[in-house]
C-alpha atoms as a PDB file:
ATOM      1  CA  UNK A   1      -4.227 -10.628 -29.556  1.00  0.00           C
ATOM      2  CA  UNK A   2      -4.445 -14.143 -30.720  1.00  0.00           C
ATOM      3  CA  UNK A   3      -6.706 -15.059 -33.670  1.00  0.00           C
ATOM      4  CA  UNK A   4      -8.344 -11.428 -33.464  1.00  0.00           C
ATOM      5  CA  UNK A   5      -9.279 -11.998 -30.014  1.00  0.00           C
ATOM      6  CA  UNK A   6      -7.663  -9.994 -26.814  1.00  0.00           C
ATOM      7  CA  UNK A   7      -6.445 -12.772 -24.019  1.00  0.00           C
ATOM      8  CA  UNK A   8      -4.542 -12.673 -20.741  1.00  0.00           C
ATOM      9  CA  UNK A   9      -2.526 -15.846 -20.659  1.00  0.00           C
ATOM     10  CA  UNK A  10      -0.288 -15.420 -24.047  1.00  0.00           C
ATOM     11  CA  UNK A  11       3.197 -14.231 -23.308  1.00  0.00           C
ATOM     12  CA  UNK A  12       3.810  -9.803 -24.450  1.00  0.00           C
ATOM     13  CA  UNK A  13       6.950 -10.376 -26.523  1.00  0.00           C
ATOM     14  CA  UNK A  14       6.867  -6.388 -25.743  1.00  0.00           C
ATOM     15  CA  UNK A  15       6.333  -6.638 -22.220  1.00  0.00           C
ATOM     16  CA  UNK A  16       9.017  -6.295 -19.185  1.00  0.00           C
ATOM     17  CA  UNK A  17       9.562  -8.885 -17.265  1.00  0.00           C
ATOM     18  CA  UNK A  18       8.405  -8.749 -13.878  1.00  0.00           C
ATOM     19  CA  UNK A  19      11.125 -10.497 -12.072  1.00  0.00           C
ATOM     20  CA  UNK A  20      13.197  -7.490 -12.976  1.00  0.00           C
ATOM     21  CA  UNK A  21      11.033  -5.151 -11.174  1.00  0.00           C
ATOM     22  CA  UNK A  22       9.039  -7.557  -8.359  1.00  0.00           C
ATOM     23  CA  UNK A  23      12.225  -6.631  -5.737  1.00  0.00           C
ATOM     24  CA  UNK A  24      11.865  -2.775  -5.686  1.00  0.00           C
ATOM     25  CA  UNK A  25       8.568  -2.013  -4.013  1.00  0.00           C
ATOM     26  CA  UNK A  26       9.607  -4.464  -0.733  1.00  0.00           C
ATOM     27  CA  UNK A  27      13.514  -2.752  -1.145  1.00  0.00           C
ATOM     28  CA  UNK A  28      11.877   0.866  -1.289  1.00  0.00           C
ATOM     29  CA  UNK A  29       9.049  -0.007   1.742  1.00  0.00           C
ATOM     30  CA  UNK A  30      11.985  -0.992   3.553  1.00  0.00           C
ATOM     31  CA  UNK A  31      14.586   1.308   2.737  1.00  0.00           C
ATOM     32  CA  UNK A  32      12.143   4.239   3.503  1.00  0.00           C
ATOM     33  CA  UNK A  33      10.644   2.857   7.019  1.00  0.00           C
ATOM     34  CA  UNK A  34      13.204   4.375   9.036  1.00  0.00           C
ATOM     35  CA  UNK A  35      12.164   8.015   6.963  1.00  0.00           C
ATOM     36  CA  UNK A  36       8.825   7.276   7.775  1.00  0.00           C
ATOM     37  CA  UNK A  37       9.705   7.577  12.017  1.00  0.00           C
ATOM     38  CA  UNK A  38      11.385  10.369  11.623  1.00  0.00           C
ATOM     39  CA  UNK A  39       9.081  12.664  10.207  1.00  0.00           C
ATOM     40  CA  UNK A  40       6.285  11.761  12.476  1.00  0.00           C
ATOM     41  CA  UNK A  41       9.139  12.821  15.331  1.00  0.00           C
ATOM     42  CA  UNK A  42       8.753  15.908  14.116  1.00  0.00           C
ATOM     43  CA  UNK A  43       5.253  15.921  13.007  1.00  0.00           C
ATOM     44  CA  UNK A  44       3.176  13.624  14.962  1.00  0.00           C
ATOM     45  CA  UNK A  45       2.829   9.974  14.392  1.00  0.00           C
ATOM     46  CA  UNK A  46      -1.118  10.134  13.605  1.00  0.00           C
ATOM     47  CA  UNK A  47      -0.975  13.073  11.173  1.00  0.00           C
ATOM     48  CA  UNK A  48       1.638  11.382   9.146  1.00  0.00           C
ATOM     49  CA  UNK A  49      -0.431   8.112   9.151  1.00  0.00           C
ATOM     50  CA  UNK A  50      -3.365  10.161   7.858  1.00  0.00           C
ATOM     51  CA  UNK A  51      -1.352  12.388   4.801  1.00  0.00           C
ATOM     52  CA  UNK A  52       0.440   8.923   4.118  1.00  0.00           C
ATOM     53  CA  UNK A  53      -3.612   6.814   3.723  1.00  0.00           C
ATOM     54  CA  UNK A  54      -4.604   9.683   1.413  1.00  0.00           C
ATOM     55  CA  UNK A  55      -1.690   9.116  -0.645  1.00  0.00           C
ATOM     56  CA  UNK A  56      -2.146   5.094  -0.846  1.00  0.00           C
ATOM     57  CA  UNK A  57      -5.708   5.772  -1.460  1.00  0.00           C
ATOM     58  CA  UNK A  58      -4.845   8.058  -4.080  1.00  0.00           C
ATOM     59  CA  UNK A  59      -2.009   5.075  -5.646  1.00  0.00           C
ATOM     60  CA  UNK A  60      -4.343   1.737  -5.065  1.00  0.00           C
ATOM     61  CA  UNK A  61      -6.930   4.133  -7.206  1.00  0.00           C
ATOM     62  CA  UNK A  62      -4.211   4.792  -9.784  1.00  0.00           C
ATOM     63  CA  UNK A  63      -2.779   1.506 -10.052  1.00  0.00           C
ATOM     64  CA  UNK A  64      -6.060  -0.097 -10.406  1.00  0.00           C
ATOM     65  CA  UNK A  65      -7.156   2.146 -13.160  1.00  0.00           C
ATOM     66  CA  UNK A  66      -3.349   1.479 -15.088  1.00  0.00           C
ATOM     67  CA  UNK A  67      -4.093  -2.169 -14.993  1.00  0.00           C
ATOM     68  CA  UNK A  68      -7.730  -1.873 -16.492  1.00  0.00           C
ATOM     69  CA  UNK A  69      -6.467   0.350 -18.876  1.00  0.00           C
ATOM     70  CA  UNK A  70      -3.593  -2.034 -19.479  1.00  0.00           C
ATOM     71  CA  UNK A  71      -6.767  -5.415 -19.741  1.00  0.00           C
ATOM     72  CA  UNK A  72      -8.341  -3.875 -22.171  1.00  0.00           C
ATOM     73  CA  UNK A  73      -5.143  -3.085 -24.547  1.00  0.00           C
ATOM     74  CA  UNK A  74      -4.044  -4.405 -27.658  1.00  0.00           C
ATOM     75  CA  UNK A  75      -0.679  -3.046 -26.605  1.00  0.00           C
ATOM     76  CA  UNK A  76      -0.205  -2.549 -22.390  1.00  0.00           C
ATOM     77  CA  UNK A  77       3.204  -2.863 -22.072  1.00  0.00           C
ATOM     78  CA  UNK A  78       2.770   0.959 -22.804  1.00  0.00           C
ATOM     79  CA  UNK A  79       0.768   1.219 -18.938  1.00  0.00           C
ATOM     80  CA  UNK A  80       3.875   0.070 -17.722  1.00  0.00           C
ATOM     81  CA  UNK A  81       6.050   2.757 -16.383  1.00  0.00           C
ATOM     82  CA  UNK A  82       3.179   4.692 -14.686  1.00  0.00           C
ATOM     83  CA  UNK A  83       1.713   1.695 -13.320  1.00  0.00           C
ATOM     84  CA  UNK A  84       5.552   0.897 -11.843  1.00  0.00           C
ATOM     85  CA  UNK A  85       5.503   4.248 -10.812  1.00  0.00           C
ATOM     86  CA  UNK A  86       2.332   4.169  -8.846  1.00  0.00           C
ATOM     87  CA  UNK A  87       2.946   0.699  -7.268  1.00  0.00           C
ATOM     88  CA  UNK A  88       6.381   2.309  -6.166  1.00  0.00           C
ATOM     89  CA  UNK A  89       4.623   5.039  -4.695  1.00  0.00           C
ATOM     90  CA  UNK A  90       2.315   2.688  -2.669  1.00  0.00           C
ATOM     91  CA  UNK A  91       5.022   0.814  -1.476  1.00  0.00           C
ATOM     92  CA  UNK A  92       7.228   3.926  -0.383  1.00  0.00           C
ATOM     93  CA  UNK A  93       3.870   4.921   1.437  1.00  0.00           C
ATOM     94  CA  UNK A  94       3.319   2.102   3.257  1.00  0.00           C
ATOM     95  CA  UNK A  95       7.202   1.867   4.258  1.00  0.00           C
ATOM     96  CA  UNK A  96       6.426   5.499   5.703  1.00  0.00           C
ATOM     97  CA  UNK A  97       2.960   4.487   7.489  1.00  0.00           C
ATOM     98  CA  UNK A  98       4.283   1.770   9.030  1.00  0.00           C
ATOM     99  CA  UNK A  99       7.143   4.000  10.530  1.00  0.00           C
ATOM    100  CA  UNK A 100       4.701   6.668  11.370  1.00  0.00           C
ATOM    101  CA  UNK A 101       2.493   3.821  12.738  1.00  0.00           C
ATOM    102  CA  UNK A 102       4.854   1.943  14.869  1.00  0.00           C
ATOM    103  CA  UNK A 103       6.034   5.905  16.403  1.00  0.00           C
ATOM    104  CA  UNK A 104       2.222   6.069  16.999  1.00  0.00           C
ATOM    105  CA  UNK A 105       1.869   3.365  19.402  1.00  0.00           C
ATOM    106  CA  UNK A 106       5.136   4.171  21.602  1.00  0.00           C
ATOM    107  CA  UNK A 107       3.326   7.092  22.616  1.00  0.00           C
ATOM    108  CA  UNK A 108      -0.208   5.741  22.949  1.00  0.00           C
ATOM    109  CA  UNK A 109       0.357   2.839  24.823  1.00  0.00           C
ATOM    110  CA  UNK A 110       2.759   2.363  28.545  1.00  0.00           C
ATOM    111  CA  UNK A 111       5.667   1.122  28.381  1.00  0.00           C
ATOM    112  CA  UNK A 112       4.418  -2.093  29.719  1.00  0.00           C
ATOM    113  CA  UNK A 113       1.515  -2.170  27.101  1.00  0.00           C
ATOM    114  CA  UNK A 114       3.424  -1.082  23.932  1.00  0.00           C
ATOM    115  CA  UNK A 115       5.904  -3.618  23.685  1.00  0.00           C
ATOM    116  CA  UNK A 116       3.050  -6.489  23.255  1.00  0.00           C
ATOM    117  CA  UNK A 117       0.890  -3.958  21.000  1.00  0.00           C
ATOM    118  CA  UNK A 118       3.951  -3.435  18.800  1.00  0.00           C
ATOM    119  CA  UNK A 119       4.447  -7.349  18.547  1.00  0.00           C
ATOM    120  CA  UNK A 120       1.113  -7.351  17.683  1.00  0.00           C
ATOM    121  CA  UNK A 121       1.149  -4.892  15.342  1.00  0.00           C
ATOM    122  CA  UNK A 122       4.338  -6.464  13.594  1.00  0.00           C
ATOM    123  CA  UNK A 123       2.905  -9.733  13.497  1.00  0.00           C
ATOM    124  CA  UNK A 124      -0.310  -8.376  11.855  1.00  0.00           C
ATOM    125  CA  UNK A 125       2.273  -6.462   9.413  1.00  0.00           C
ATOM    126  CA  UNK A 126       3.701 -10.066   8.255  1.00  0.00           C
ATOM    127  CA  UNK A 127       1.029 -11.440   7.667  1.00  0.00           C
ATOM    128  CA  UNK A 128      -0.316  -8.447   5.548  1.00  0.00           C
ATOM    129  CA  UNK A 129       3.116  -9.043   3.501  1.00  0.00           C
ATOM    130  CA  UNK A 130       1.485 -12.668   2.560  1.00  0.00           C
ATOM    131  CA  UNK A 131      -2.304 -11.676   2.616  1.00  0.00           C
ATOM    132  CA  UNK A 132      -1.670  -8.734  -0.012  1.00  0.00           C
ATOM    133  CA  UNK A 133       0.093 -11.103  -3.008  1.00  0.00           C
ATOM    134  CA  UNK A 134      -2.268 -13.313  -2.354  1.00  0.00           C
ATOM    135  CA  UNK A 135      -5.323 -11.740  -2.931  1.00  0.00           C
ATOM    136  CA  UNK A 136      -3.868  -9.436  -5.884  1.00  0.00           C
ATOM    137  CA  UNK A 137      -2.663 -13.210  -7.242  1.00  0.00           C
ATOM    138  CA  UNK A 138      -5.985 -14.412  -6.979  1.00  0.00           C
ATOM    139  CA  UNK A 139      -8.023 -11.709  -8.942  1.00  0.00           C
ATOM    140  CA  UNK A 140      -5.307 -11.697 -11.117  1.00  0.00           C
ATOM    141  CA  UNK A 141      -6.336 -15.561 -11.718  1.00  0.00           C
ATOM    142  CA  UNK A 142      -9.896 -13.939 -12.121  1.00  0.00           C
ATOM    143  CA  UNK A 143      -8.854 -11.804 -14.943  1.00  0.00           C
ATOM    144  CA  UNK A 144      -9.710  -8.369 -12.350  1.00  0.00           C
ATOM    145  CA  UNK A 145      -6.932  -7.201 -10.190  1.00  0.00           C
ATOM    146  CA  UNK A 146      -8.242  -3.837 -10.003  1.00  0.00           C
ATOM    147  CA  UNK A 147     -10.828  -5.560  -7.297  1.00  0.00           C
ATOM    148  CA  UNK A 148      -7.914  -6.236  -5.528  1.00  0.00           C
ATOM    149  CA  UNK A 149      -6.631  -2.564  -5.790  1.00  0.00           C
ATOM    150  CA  UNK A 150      -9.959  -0.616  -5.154  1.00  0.00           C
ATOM    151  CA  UNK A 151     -10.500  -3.315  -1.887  1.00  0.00           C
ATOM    152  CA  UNK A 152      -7.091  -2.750  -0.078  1.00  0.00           C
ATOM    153  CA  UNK A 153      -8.154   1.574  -1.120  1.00  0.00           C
ATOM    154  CA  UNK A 154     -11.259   0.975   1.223  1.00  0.00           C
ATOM    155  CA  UNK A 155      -9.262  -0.620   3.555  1.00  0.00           C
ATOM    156  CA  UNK A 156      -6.808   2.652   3.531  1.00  0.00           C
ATOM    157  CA  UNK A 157     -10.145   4.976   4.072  1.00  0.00           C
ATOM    158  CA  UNK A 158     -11.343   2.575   6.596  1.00  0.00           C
ATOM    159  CA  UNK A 159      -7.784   3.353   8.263  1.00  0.00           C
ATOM    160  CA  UNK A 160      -7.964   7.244   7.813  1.00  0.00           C
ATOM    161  CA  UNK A 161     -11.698   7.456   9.480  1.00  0.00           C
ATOM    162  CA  UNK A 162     -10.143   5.077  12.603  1.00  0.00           C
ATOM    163  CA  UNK A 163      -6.771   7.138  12.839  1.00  0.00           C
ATOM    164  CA  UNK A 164      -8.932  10.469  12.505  1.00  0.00           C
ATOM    165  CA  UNK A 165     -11.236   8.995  15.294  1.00  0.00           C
ATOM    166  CA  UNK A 166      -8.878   8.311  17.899  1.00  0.00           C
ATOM    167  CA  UNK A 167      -6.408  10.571  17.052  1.00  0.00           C
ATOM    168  CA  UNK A 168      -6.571  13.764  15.066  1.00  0.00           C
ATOM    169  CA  UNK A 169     -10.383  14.672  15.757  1.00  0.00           C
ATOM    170  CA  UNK A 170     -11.390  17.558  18.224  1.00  0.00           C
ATOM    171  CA  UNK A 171     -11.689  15.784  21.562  1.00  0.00           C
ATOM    172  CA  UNK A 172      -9.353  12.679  20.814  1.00  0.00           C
ATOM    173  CA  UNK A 173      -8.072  11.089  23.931  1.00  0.00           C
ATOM    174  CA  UNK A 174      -5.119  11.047  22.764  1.00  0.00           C
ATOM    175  CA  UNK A 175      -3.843  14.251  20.062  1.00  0.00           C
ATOM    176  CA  UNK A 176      -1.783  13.313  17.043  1.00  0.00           C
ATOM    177  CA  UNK A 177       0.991  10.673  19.211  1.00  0.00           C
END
């Protein structure tokens, strides 16, 4: 609050600082990436892919609701922890999809085929490490980062109805890789 009025761009003396936190969602999506593979060894790459969009759904949903809780505040340092929390959780999931994504296309594609479509795939991945910040950064200029949040959750149920599609629906040319 400054002058009775609730802004955006005035420093929380209460707040944590974000630089102390920024590291551990990229450390955790890494660290867990590996964990990711080899559950959908056991399970099936696509059916892990699918449990693991629900679950980023479910976090992008959660996060986004912390931070408009947090906007409209006269006090949202206290949104913090569960909006670290869920962010975590997002990350951890993606660290898992992409392992239970990248197990997915060893067995879908030939050998000759997967070694491009993994290239592909881990090119597209990059870029999705600069494309994400970037859009959050920019409706966080806008003063509404929950679009950000409740765009990338379509783009996780757009991902569930393709991986159902081709993989995990009755008749799928190829069943849970």
């Amino acid at each position: 609050m400054v002058d009775g009025v609730l802004t955006h761009d005035t420093v929380n003396a209460n707040g944590p600082s974000a630089l102390m936190f920024a590291w551990m969602g990229t450390f955790i999506g890494a660290l867990i990436r590996p964990v990711g593979g080899m559950i959908a060894d056991k399970l099936g790459g696509a059916r892990v892919t699918q449990w693991i969009s629900f679950v980023m759904v479910g976090s992008a949903l959660g996060v986004a609701y912390y931070i408009q809780k947090a906007y409209s505040s006269a006090t949202p340092e206290q949104y913090f922890v569960p909006f670290l929390g869920l962010f975590l959780i997002l990350f951890a999931a993606t660290g898992i999809g992409n392992g239970s994504t990248f197990r997915t296309i060893a067995f879908a594609f030939n050998k000759e085929q997967a070694g491009p479509v993994l290239g592909w795939t881990a090119a597209v991945a990059a870029y999705g490490a600069f494309i994400i910040p970037k859009v959050f950064g920019e409706q966080m200029k806008a003063g509404t980062p929950e679009y950000a949040l409740y765009g990338f959750a379509v783009f996780y149920a757009v991902c569930i109805a393709i991986n159902w599609w081709f993989y995990l629906r009755p008749g799928a040319y190829i069943k849970n890789p």
